[in-house]
PDB file of N, CA and C in Angstrom:
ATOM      1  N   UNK A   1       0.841  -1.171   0.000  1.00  0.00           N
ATOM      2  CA  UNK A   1       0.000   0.000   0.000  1.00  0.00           C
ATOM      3  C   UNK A   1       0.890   1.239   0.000  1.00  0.00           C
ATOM      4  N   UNK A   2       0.757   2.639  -0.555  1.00  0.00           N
ATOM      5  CA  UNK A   2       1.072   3.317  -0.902  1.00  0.00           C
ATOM      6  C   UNK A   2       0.979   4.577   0.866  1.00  0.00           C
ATOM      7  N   UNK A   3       1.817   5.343   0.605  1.00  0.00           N
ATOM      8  CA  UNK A   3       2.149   6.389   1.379  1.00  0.00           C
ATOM      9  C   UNK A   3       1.433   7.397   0.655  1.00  0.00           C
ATOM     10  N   UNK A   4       0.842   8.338   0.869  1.00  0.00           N
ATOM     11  CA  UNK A   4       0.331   9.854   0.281  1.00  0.00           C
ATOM     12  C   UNK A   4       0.747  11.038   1.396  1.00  0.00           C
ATOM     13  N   UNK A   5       1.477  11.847   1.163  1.00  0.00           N
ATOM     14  CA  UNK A   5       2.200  13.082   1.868  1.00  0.00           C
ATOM     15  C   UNK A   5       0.345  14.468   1.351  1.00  0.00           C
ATOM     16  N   UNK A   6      -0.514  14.453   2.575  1.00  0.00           N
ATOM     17  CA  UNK A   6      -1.958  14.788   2.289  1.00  0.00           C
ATOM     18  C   UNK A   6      -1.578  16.101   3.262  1.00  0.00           C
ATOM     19  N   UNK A   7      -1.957  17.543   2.049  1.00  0.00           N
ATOM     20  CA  UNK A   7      -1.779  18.821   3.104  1.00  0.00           C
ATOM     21  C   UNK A   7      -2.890  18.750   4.012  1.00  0.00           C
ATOM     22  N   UNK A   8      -2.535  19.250   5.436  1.00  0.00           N
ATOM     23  CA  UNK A   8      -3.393  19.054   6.330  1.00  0.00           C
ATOM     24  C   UNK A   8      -4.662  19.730   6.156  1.00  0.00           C
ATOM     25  N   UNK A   9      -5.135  20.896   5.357  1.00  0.00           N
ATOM     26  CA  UNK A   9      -6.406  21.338   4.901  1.00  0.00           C
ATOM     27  C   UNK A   9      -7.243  20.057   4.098  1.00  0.00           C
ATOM     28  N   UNK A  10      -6.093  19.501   2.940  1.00  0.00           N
ATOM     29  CA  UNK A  10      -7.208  18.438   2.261  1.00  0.00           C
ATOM     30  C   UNK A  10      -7.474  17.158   3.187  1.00  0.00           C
ATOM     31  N   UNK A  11      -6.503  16.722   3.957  1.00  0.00           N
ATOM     32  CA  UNK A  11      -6.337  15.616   5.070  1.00  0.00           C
ATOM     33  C   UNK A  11      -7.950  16.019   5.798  1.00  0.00           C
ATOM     34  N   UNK A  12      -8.022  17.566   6.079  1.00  0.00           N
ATOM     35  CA  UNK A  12      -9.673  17.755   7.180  1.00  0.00           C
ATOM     36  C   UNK A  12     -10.788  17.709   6.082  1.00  0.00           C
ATOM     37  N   UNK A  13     -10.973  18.025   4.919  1.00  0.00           N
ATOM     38  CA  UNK A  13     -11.566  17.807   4.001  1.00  0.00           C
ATOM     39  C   UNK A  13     -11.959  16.469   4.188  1.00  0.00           C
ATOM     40  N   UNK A  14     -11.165  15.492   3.716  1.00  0.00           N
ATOM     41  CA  UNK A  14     -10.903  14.303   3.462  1.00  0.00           C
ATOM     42  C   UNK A  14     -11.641  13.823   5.046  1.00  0.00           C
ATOM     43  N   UNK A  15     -11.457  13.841   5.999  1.00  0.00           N
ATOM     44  CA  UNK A  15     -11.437  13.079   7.293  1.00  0.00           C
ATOM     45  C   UNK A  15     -13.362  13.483   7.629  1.00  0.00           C
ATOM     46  N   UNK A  16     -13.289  14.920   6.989  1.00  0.00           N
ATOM     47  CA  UNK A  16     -14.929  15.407   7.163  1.00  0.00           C
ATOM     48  C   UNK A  16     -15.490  14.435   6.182  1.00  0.00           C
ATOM     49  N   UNK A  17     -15.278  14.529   5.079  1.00  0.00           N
ATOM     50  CA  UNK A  17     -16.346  13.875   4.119  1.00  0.00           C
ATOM     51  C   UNK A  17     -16.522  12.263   4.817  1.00  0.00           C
ATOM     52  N   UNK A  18     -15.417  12.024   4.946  1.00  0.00           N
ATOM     53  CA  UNK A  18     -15.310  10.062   5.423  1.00  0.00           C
ATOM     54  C   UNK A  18     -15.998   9.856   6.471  1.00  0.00           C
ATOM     55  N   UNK A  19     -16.268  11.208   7.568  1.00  0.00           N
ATOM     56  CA  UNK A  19     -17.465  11.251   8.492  1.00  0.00           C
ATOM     57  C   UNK A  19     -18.682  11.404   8.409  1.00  0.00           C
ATOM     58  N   UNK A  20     -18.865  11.759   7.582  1.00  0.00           N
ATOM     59  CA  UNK A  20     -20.587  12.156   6.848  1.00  0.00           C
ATOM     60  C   UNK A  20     -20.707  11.089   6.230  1.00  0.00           C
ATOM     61  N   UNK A  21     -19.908  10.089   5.272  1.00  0.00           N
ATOM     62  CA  UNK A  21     -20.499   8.921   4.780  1.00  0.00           C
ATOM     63  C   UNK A  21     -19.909   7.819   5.533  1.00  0.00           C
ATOM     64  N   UNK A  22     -20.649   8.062   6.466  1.00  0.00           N
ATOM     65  CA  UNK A  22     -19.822   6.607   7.427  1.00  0.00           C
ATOM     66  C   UNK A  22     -18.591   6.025   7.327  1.00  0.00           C
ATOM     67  N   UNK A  23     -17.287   6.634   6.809  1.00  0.00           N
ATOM     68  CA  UNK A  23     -16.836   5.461   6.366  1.00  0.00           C
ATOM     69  C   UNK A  23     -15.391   5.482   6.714  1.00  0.00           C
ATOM     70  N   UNK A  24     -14.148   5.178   7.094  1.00  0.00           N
ATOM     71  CA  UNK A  24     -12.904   5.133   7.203  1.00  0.00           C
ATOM     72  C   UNK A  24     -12.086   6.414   6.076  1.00  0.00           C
ATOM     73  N   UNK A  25     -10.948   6.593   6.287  1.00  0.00           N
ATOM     74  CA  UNK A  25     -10.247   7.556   5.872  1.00  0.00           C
ATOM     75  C   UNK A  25      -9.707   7.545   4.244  1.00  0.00           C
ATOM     76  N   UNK A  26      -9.419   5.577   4.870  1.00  0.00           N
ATOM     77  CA  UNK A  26      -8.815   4.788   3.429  1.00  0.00           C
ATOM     78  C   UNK A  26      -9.637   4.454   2.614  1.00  0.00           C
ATOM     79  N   UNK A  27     -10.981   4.088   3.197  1.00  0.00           N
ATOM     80  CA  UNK A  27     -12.289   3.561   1.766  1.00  0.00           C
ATOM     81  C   UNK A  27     -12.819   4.568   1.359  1.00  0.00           C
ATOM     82  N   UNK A  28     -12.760   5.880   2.269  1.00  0.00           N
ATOM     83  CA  UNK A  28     -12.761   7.138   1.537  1.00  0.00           C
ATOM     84  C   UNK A  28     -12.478   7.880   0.392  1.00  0.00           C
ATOM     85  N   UNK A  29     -10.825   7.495   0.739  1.00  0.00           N
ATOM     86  CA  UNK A  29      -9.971   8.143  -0.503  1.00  0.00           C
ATOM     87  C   UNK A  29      -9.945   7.366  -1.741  1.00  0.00           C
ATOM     88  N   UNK A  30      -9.827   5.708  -1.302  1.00  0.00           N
ATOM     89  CA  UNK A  30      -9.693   4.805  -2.161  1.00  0.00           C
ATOM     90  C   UNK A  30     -11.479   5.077  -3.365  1.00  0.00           C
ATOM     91  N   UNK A  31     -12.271   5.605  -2.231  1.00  0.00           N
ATOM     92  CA  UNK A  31     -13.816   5.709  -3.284  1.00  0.00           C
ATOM     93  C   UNK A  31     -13.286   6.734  -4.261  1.00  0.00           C
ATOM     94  N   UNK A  32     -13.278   7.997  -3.734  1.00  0.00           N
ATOM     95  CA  UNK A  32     -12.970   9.000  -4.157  1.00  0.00           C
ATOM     96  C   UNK A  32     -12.055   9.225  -5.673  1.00  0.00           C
ATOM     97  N   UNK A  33     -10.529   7.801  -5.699  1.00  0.00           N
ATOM     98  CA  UNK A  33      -9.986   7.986  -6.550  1.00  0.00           C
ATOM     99  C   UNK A  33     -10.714   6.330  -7.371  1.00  0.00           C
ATOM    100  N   UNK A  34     -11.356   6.163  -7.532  1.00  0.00           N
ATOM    101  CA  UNK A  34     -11.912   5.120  -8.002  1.00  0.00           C
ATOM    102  C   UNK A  34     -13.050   5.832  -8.895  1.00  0.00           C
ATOM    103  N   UNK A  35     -13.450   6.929  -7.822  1.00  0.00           N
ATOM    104  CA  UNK A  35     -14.546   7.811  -8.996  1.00  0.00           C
ATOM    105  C   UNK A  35     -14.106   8.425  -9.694  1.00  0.00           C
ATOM    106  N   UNK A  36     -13.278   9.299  -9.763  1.00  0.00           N
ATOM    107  CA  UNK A  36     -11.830   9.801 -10.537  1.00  0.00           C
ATOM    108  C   UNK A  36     -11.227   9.466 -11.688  1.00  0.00           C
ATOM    109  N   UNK A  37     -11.128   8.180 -11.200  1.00  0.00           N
ATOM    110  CA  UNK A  37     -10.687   7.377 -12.617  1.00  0.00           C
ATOM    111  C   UNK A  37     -11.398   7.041 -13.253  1.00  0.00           C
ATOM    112  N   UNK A  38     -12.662   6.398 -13.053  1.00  0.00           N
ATOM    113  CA  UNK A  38     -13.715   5.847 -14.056  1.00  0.00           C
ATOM    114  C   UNK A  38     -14.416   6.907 -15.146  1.00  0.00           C
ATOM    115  N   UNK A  39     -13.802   7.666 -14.582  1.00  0.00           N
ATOM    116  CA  UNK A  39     -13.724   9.319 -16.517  1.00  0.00           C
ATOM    117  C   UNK A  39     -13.546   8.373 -17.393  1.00  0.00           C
ATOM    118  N   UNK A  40     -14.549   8.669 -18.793  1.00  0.00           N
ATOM    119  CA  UNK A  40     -13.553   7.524 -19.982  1.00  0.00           C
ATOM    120  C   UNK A  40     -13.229   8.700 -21.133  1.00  0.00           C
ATOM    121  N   UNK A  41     -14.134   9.691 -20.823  1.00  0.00           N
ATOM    122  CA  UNK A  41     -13.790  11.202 -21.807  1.00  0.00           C
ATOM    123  C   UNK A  41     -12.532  11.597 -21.103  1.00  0.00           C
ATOM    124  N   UNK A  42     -11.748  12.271 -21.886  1.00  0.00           N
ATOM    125  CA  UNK A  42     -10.099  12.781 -21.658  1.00  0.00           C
ATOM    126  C   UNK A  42     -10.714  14.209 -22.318  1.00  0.00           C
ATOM    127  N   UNK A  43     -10.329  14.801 -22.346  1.00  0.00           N
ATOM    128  CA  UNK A  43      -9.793  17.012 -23.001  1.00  0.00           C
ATOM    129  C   UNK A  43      -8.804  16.072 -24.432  1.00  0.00           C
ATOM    130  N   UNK A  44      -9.458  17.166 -25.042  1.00  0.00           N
ATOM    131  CA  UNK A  44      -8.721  17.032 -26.358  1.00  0.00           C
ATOM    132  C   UNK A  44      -8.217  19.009 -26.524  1.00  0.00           C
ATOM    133  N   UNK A  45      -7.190  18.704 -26.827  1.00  0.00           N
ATOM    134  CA  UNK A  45      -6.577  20.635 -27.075  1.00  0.00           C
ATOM    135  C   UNK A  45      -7.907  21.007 -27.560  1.00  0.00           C
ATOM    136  N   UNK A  46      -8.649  20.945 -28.668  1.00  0.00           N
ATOM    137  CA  UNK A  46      -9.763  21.726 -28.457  1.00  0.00           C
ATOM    138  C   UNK A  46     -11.036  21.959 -27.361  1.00  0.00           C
ATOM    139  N   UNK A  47     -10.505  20.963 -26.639  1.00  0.00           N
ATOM    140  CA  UNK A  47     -11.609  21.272 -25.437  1.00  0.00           C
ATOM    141  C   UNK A  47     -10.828  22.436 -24.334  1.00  0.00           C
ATOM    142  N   UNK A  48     -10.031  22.347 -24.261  1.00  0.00           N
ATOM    143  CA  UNK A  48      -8.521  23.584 -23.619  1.00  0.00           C
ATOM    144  C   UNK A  48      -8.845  24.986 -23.889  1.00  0.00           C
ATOM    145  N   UNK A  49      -9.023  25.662 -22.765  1.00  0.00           N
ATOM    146  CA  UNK A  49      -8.792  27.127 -22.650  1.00  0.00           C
ATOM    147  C   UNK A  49      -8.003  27.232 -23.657  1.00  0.00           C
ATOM    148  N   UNK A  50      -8.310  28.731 -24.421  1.00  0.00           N
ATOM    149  CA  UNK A  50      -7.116  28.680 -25.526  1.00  0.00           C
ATOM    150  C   UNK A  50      -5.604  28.718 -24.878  1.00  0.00           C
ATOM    151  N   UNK A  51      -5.562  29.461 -23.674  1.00  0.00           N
ATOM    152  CA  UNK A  51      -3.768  29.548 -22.808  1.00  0.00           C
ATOM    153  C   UNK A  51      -3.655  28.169 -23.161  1.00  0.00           C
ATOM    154  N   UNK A  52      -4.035  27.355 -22.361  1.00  0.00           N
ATOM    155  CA  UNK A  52      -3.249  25.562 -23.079  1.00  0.00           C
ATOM    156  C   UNK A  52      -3.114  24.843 -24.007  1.00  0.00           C
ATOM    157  N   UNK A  53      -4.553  25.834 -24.891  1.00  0.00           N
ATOM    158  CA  UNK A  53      -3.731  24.843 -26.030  1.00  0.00           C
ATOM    159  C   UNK A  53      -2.460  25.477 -26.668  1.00  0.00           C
ATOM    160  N   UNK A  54      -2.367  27.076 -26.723  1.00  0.00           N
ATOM    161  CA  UNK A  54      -1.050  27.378 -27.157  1.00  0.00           C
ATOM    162  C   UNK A  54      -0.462  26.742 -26.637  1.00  0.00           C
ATOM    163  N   UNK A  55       0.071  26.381 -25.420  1.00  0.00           N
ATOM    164  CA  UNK A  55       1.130  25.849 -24.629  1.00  0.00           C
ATOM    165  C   UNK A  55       0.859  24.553 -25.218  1.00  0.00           C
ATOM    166  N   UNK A  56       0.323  23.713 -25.587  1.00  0.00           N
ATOM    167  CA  UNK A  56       0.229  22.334 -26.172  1.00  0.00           C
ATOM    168  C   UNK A  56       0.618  22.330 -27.458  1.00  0.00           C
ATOM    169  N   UNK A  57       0.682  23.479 -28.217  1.00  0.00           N
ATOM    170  CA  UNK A  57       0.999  23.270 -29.363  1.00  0.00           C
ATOM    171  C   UNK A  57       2.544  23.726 -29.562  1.00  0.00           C
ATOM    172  N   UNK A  58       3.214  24.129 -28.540  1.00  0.00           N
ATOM    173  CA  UNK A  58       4.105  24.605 -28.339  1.00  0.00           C
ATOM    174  C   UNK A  58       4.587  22.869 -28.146  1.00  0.00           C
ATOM    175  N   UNK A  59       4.418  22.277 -27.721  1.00  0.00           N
ATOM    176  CA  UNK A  59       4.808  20.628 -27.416  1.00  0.00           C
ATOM    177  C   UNK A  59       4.661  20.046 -27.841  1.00  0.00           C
ATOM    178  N   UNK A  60       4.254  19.529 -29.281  1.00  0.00           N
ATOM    179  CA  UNK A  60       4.033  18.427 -29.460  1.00  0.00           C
ATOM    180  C   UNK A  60       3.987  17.082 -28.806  1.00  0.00           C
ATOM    181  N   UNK A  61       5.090  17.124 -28.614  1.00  0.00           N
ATOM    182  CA  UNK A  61       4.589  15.399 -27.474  1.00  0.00           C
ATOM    183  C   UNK A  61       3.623  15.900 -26.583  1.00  0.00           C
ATOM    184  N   UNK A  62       3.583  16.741 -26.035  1.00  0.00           N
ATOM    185  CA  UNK A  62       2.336  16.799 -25.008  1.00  0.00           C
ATOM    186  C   UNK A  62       0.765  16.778 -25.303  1.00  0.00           C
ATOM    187  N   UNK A  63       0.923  17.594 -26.789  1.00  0.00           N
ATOM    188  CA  UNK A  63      -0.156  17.506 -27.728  1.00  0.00           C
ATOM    189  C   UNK A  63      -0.787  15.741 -27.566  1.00  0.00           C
ATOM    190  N   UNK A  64       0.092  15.427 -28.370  1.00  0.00           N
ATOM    191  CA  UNK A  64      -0.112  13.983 -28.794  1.00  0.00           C
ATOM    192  C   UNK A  64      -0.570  13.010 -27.454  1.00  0.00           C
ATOM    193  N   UNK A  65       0.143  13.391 -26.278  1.00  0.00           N
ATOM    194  CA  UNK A  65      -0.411  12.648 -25.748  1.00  0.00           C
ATOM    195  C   UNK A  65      -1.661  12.775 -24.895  1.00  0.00           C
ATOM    196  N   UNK A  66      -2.381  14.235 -25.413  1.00  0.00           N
ATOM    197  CA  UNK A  66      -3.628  14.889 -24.975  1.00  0.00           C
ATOM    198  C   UNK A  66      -4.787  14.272 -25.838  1.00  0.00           C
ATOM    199  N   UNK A  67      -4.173  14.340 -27.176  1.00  0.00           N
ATOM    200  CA  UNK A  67      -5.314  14.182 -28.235  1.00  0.00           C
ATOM    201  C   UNK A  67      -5.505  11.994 -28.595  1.00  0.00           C
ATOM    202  N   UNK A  68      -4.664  11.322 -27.872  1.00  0.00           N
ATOM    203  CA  UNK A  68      -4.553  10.033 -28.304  1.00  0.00           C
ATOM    204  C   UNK A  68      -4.419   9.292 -26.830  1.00  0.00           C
ATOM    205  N   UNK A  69      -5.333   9.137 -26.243  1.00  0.00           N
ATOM    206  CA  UNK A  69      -5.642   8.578 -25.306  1.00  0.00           C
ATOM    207  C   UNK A  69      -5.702   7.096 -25.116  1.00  0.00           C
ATOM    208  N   UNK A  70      -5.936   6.443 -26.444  1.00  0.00           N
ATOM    209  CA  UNK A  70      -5.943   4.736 -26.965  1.00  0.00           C
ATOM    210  C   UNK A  70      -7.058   4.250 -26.343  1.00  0.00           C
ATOM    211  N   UNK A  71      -7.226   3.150 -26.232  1.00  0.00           N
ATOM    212  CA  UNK A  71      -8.289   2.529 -25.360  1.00  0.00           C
ATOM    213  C   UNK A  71      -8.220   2.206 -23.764  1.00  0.00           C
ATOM    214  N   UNK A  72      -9.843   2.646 -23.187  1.00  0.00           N
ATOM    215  CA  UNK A  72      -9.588   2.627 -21.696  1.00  0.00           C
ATOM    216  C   UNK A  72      -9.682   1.267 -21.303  1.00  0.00           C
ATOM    217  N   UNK A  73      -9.329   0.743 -20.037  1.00  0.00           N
ATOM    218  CA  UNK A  73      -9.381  -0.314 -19.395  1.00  0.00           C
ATOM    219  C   UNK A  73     -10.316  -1.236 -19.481  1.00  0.00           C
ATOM    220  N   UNK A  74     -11.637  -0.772 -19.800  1.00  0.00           N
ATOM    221  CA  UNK A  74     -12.878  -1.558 -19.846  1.00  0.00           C
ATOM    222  C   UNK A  74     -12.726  -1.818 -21.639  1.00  0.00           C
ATOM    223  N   UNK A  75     -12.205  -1.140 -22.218  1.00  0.00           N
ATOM    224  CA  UNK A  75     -12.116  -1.783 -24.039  1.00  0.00           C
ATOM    225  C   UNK A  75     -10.943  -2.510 -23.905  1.00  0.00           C
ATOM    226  N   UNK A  76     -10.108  -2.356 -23.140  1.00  0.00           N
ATOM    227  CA  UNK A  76      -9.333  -3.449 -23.262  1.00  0.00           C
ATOM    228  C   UNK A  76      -9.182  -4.885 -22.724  1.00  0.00           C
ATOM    229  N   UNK A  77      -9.632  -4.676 -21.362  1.00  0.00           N
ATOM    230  CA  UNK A  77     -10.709  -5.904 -21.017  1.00  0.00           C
ATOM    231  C   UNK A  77     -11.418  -6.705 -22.051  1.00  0.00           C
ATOM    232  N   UNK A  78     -12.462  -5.882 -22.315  1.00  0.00           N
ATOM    233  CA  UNK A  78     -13.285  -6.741 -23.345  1.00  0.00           C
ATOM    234  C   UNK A  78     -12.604  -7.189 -24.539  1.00  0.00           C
ATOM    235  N   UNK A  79     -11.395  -6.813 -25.142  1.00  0.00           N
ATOM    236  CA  UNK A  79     -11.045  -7.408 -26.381  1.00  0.00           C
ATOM    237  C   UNK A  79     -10.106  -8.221 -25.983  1.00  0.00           C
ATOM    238  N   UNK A  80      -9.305  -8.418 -24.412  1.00  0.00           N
ATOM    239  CA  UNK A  80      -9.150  -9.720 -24.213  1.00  0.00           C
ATOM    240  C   UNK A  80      -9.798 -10.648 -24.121  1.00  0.00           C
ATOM    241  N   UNK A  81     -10.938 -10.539 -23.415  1.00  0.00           N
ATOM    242  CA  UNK A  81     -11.739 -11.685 -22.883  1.00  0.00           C
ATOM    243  C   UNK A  81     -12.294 -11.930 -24.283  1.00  0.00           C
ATOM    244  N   UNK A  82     -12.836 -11.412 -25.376  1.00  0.00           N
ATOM    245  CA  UNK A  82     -13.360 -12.030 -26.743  1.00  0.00           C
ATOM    246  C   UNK A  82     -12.910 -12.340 -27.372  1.00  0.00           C
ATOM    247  N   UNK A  83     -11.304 -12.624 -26.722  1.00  0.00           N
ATOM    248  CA  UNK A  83     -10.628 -13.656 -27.919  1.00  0.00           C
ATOM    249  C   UNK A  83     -10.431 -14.767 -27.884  1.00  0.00           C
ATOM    250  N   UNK A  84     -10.303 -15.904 -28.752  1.00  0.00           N
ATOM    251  CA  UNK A  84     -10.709 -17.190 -29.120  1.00  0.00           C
ATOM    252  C   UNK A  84      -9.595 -17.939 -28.126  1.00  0.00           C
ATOM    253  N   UNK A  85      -9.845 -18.905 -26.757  1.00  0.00           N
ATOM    254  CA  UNK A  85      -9.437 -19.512 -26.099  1.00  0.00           C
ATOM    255  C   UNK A  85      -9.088 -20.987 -27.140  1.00  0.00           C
ATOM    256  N   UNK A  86      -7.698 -21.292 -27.221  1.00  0.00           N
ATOM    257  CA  UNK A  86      -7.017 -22.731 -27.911  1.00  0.00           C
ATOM    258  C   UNK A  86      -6.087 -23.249 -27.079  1.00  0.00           C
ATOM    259  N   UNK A  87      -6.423 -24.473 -26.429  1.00  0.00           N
ATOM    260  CA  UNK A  87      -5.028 -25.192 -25.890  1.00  0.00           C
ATOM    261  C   UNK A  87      -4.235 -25.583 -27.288  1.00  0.00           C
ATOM    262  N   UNK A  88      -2.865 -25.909 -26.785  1.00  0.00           N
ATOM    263  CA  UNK A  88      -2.180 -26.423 -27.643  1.00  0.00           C
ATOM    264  C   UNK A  88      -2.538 -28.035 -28.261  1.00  0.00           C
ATOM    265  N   UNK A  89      -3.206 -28.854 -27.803  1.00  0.00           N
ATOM    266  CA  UNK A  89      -3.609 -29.629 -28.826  1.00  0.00           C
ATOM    267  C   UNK A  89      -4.302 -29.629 -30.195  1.00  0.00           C
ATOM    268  N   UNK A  90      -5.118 -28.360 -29.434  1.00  0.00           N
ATOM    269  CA  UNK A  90      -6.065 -28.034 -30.410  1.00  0.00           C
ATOM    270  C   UNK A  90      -5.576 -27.540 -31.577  1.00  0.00           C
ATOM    271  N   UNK A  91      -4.687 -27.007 -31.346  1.00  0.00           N
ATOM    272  CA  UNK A  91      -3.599 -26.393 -32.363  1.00  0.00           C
ATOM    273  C   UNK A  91      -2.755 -27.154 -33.099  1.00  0.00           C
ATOM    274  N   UNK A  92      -2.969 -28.552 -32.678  1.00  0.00           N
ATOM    275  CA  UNK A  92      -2.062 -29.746 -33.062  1.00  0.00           C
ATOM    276  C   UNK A  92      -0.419 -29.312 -32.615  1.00  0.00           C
ATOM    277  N   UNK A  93      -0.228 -28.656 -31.226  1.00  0.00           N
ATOM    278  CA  UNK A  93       1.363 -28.774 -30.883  1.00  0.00           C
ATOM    279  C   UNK A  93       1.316 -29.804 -29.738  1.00  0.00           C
ATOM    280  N   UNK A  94       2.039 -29.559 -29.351  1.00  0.00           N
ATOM    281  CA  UNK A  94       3.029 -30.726 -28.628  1.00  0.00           C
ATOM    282  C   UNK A  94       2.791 -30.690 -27.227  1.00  0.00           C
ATOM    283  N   UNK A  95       2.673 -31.098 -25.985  1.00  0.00           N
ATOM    284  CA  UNK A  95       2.079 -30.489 -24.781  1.00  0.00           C
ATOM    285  C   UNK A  95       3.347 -30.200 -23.917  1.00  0.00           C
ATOM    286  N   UNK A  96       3.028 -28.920 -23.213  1.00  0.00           N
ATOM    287  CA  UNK A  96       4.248 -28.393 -22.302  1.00  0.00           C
ATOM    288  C   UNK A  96       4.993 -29.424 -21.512  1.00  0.00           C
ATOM    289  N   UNK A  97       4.405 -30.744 -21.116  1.00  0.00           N
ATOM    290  CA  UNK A  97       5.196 -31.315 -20.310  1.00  0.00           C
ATOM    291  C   UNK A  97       5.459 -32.082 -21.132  1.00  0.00           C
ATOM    292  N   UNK A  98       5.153 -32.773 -21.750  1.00  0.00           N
ATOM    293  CA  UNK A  98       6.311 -33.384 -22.794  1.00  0.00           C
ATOM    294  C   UNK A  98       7.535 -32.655 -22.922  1.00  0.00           C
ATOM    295  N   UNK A  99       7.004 -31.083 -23.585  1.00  0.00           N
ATOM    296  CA  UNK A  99       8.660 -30.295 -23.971  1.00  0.00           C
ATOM    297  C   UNK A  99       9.699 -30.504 -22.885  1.00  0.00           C
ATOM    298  N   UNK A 100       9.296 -30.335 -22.050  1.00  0.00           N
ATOM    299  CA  UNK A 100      10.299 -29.596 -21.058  1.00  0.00           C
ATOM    300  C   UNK A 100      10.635 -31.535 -20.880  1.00  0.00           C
ATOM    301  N   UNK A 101       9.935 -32.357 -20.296  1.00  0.00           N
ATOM    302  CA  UNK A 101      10.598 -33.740 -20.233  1.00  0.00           C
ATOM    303  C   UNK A 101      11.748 -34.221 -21.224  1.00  0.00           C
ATOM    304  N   UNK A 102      11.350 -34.068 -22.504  1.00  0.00           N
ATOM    305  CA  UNK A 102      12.253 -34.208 -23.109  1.00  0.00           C
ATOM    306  C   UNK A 102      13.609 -33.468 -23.064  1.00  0.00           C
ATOM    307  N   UNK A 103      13.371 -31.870 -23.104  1.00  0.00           N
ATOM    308  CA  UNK A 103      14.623 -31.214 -22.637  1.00  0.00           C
ATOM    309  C   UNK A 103      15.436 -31.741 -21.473  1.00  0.00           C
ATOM    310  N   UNK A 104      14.637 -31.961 -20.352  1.00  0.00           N
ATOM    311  CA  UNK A 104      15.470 -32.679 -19.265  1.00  0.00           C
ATOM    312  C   UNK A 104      16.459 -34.018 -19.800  1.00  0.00           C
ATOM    313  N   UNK A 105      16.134 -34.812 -20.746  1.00  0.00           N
ATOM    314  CA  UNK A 105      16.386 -35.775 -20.349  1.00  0.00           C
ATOM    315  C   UNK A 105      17.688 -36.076 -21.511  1.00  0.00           C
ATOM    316  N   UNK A 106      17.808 -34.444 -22.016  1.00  0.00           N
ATOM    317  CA  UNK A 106      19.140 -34.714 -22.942  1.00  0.00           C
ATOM    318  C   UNK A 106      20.228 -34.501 -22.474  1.00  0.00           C
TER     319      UNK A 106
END
């Protein structure tokens, strides 16, 4: 588990809210950045005050990595799990313990 260095204003923030919803300090924060993350929209430079996007266009790499976000966690999930499960027989290879037996035994 992780250390967080929390200024003591957001620490009373933080300790108030976790009191109003019943709940500990850590399932607090841990909710909090769990809601946080589950954003699947990102800012694209045109969504940017114009001040940033000059400054973004001033960067390219920073650009790029504003405007190309790739796929979030839940699309990538799913295009693992929908791909076609094959043991190696099925494939007509050879089975892992065979390989390695044989390697042993040269």
């Amino acid at each position: 588990m992780a250390n967080l260095n929390i200024p003591d204003e957001l620490y009373a923030k933080l300790e108030q809210l976790a009191a109003t919803e019943n709940r500990s300090i850590d399932e607090q924060t841990v909710r909090l950045l769990e809601k946080a993350l589950q954003k699947t929209e990102y800012p694209t430079a045109s969504d940017l005050p114009e001040s940033m996007a000059n400054i973004l266009a001033e960067s390219p790499r920073q650009e790029s990595l504003v405007q190309d976000q790739g796929p979030n966690q839940t699309e990538t999930l799913a295009g693992i799990r929908s791909r076609r499960r094959a043991s190696p027989a099925e494939l007509g290879l050879p089975d892992s313990t065979t390989l390695i037996r044989e390697d042993r035994d040269r």
